[in-house]
Protein backbone atom coordinates (compact mmCIF):
# COMPACT_ATOMS: atom_id res chain seq x y z
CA UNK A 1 87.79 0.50 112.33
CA UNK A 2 87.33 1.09 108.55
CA UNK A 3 86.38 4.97 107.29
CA UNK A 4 82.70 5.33 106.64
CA UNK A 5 81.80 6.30 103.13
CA UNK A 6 78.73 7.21 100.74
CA UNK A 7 77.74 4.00 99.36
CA UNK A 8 77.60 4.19 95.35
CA UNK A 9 73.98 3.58 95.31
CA UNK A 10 72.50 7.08 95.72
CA UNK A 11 69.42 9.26 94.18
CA UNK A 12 70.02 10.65 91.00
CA UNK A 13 70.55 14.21 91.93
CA UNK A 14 73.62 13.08 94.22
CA UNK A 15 77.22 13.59 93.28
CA UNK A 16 79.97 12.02 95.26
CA UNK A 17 83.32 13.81 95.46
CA UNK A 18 86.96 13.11 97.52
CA UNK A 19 86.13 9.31 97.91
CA UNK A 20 82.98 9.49 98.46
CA UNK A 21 83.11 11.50 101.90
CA UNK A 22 81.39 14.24 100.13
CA UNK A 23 77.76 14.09 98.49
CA UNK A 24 76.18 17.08 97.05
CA UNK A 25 72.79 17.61 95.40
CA UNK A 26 73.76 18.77 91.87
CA UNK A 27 70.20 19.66 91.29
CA UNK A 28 66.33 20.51 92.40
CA UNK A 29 65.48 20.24 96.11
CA UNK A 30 64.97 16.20 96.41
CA UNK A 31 66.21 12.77 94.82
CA UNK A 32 69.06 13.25 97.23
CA UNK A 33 69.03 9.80 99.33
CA UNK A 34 72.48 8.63 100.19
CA UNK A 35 73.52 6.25 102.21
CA UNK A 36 76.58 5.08 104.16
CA UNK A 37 78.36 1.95 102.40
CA UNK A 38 78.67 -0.25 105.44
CA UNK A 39 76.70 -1.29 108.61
CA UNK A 40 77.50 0.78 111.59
CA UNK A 41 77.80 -0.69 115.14
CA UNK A 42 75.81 -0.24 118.13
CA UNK A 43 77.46 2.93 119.46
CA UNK A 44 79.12 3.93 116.36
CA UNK A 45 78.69 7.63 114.81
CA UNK A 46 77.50 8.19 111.79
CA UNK A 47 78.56 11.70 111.63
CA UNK A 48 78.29 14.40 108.77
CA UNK A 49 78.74 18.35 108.67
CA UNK A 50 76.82 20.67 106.46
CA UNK A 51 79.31 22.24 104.03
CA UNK A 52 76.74 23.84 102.43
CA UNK A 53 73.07 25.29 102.16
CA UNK A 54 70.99 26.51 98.89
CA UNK A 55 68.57 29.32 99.96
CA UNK A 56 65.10 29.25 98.37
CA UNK A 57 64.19 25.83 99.25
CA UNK A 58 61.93 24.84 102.48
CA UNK A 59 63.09 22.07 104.87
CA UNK A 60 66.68 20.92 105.51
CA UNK A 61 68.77 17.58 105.71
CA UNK A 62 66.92 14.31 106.78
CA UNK A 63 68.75 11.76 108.63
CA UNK A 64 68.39 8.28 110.28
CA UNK A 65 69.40 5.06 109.63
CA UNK A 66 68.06 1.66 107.58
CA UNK A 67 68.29 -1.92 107.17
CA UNK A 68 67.65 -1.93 103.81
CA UNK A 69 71.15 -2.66 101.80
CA UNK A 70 71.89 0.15 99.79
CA UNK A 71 72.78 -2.23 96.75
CA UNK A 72 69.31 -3.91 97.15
CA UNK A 73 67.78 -0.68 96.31
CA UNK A 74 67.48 0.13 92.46
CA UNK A 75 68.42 3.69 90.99
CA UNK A 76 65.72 4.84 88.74
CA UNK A 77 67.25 7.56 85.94
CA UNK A 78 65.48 9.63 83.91
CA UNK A 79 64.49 7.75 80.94
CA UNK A 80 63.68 4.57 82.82
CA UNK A 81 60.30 2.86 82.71
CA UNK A 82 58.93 2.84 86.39
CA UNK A 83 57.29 -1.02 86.78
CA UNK A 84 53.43 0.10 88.04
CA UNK A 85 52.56 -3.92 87.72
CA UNK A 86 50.99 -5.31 91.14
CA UNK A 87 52.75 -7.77 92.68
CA UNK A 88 50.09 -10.28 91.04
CA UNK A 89 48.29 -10.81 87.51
CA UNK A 90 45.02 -12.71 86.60
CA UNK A 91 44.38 -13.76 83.34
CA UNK A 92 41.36 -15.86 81.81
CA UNK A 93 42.30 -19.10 80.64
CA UNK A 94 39.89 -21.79 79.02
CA UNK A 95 37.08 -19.73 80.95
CA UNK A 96 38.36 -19.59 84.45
CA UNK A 97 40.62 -17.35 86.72
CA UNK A 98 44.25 -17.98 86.27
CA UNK A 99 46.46 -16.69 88.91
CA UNK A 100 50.14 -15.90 87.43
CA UNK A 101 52.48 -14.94 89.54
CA UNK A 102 54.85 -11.84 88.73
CA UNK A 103 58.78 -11.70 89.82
CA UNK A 104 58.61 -9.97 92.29
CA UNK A 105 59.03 -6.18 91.65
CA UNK A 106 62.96 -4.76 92.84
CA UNK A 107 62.52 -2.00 95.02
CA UNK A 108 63.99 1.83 94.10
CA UNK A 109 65.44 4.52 95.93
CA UNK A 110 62.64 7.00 95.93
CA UNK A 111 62.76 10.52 95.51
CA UNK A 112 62.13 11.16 99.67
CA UNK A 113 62.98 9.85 102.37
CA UNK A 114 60.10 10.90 104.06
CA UNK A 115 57.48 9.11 103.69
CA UNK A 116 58.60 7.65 100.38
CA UNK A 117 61.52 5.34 101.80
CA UNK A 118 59.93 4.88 105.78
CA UNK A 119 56.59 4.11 103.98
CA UNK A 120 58.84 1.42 102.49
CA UNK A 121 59.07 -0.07 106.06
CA UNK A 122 62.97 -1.34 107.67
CA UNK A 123 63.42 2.66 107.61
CA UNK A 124 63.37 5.16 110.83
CA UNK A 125 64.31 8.80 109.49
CA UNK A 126 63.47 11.84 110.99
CA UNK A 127 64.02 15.89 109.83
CA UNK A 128 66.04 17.75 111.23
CA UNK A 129 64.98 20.96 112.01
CA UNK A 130 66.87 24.47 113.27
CA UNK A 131 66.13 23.94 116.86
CA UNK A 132 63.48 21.56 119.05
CA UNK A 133 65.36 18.36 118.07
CA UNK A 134 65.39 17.64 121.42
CA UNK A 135 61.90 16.34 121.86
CA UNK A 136 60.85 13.27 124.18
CA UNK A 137 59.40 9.99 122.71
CA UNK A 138 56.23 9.29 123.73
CA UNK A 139 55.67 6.29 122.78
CA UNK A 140 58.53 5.16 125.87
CA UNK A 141 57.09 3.76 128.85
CA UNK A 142 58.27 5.10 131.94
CA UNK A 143 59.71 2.18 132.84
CA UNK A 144 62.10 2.08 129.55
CA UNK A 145 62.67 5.92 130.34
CA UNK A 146 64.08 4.21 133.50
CA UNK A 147 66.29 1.66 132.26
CA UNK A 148 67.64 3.81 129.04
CA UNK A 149 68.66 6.81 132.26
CA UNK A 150 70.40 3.70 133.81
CA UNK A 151 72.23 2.49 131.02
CA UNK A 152 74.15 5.45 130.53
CA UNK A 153 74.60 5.24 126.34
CA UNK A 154 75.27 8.33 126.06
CA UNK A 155 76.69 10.32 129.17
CA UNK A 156 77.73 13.65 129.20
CA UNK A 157 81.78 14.55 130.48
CA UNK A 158 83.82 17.91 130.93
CA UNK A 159 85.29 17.52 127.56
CA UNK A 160 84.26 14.21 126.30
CA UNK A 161 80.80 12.90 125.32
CA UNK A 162 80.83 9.14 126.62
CA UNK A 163 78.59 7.23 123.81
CA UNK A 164 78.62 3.25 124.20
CA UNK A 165 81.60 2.22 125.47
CA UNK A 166 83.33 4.73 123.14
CA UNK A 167 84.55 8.44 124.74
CA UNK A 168 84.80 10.53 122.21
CA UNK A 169 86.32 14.07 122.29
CA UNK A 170 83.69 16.67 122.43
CA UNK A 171 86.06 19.05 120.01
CA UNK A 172 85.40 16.50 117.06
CA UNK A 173 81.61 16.52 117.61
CA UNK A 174 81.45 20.36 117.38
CA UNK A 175 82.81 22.84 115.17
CA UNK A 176 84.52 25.64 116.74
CA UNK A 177 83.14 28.04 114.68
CA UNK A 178 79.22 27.70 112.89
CA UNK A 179 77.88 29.86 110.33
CA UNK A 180 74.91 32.10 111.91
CA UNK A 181 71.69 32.42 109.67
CA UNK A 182 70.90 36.00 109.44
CA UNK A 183 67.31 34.89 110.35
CA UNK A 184 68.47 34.43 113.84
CA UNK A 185 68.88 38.04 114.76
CA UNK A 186 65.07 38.38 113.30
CA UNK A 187 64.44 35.57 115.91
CA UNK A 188 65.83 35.97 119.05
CA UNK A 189 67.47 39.26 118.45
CA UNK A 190 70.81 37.65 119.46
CA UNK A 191 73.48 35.59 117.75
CA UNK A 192 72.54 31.73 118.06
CA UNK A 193 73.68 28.77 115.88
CA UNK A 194 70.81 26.47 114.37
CA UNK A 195 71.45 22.53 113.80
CA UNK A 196 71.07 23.07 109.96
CA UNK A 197 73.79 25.55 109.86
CA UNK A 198 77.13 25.48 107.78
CA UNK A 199 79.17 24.29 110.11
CA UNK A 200 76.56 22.02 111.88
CA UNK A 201 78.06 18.44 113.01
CA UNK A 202 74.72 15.55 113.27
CA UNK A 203 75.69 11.95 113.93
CA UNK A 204 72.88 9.45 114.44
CA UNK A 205 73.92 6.15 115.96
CA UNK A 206 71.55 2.98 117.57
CA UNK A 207 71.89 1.44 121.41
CA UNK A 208 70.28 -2.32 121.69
CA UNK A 209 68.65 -2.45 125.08
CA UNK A 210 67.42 -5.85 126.05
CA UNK A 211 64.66 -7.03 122.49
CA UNK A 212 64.77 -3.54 121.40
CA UNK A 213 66.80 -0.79 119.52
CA UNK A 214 67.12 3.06 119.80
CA UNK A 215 68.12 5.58 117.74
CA UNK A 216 70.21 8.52 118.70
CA UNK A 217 71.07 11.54 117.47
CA UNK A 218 74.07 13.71 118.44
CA UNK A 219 73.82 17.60 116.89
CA UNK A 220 77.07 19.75 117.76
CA UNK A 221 78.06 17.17 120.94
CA UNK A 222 74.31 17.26 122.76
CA UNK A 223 72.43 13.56 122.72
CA UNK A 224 68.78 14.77 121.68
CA UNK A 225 67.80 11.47 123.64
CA UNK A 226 66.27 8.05 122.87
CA UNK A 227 63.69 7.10 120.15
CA UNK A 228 62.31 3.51 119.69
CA UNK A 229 62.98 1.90 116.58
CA UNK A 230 60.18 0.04 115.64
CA UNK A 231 60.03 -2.90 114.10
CA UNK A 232 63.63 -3.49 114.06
CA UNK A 233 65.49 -6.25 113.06
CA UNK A 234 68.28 -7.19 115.49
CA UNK A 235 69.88 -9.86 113.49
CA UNK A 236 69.91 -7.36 110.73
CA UNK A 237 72.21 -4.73 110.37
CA UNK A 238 71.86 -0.96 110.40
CA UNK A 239 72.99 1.65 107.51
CA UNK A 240 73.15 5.40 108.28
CA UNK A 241 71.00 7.30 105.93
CA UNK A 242 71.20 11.19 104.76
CA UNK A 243 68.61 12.86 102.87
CA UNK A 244 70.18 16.09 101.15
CA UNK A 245 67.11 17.61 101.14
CA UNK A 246 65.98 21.49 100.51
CA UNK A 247 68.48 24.01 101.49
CA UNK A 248 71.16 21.53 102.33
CA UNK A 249 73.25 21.14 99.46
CA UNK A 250 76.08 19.57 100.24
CA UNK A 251 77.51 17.81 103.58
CA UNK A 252 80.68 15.84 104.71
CA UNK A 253 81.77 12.38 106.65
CA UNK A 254 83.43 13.52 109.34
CA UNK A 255 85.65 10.39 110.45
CA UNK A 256 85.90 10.31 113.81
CA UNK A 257 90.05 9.13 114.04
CA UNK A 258 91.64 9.79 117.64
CA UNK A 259 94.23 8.36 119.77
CA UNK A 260 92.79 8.14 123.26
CA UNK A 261 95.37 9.05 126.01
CA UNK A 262 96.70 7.30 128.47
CA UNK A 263 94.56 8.78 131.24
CA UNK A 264 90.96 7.75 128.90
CA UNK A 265 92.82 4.32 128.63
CA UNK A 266 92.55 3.59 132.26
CA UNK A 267 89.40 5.08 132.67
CA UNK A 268 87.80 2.93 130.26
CA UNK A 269 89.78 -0.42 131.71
CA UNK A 270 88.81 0.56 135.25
CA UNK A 271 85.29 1.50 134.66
CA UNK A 272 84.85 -2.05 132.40
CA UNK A 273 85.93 -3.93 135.80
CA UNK A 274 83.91 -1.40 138.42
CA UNK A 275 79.90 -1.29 138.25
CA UNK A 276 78.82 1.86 138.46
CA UNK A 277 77.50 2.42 141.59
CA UNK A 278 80.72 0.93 143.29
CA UNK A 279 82.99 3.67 141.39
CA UNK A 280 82.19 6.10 144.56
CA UNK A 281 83.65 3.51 147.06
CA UNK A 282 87.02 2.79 145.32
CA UNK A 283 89.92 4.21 147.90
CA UNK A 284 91.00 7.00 144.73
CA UNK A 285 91.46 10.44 145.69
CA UNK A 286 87.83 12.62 145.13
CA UNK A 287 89.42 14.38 142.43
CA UNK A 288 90.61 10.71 140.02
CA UNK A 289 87.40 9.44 141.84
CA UNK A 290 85.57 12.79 139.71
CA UNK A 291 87.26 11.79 136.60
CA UNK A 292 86.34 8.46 136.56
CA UNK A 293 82.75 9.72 136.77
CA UNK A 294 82.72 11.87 133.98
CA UNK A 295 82.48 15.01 135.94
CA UNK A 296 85.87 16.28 135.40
């Protein structure tokens, strides 16, 4: 599978450094849309780290994903004359109502991503805040809360994190280490690690279940569960979006490149052939029969 980079077409306050696997906001606290320069699949990550943070701003990082193109969208620089022409013009002609009809108008990247570019429509991005990521969508029946629980997209192992049909190791999802805002001592009065910390890993990625899509987001290897994507295309397809917004200044593509091991190998090949709820009769030992399970 091809790296993921920053696609070219980015706000005006972006830079883009070591191919494009770095973007940092060079200036003010906004006009920091980037995007990444290919369509990601159903299950694939989309997975950055903050590198960096800028104190004396309010709000962090935005994320999500789009099915706008990124080239579609027009850069407006300073100096540029912003089009404010409707769509439509009426003129008089010979004393009656012309209608002329305008080219249509190209659209920009604008200066947030909330609401600016989901007011835009084809756009589902949401903030991401220090902690309470993790918040159900209400708008989910219960019986989609049933069939996204039996679908298993994402599905937690010992030291794996089981997204699609992809098993990713939980090490690359997680730094080892994450910077601790001072704040937190203030907080909780002991040492914690918020999402929009240095150090902080967020991949968002999208499950198609049946006529509908969901986006996911993964923050330092924990699913913060399913949210409908509405209004989704499913013949278009899907661009990962980061807004370096406030005190984020500057984050990184972490590309997720990893030979699975023999043992994952068979897991995957036996687990492809074996519905789920016949993995518990298969004559293996308990302890292969755990494994295959995900809960060893």
């Amino acid at each position: 599978m091809p790296l993921i980079r920053f696609h070219e077409n980015r706000g005006i306050n972006i830079e883009l450094k070591h191919d494009n696997q770095v973007a940092r906001r060079s200036a003010s606290f906004a006009n920091a849309i980037t995007f990444s320069d290919r369509p990601l699949r159903p299950g694939e990550l989309f997975l950055i780290e903050v590198e960096e943070q800028e104190p004396g701003w309010s709000g962090h990082l935005r994320c999500g994903l789009t099915q706008h193109h990124p080239a579609s969208l027009k850069v407006i620089r300073p100096g540029d004359r912003v089009p404010n022409r409707s769509p439509s013009e009426f003129h008089q002609r010979r004393g009656q109502a012309a209608r002329v009809i305008s080219a249509p108008q190209p659209l920009t990247i604008p200066q947030y991503s909330m609401p600016d570019l989901t007011n835009m429509g084809k756009s589902w991005v949401y903030a991401i805040t220090k902690y309470h990521n993790k918040v159900p969508d209400e708008r989910l029946s219960t019986a989609e809360v049933e069939a996204l629980a039996r679908s298993e997209f994402v599905k937690d192992g010992v030291n794996v994190l089981k997204i699609g049909c992809a098993e990713i190791p939980r090490h690359l999802l997680v730094q080892d280490f994450i910077a601790l805002d001072q704040e937190a001592s203030w907080i909780s009065g002991q040492q914690q690690y918020f999402a929009t910390s240095v150090g902080s890993r967020i991949a968002v990625t999208y499950n198609i279940l049946g006529d509908k899509v969901y986006m996911h987001f993964i923050i330092n290897g924990e699913d913060q569960g399913a949210s409908l994507m509405e209004d989704a295309h499913l013949d278009s397809p899907f661009y990962g979006i980061v807004d370096v917004y406030g005190t984020t200044k500057q984050v990184r593509i972490m590309q997720l490149i990893y030979v699975p091991s023999l043992q994952e190998c068979c897991r995957h090949s036996i687990r492809s052939m074996t519905p789920d709820n016949l993995l518990q009769e298969l004559p293996l030992p308990n302890k292969l029969n755990r494994y295959l399970q995900y809960k060893l």
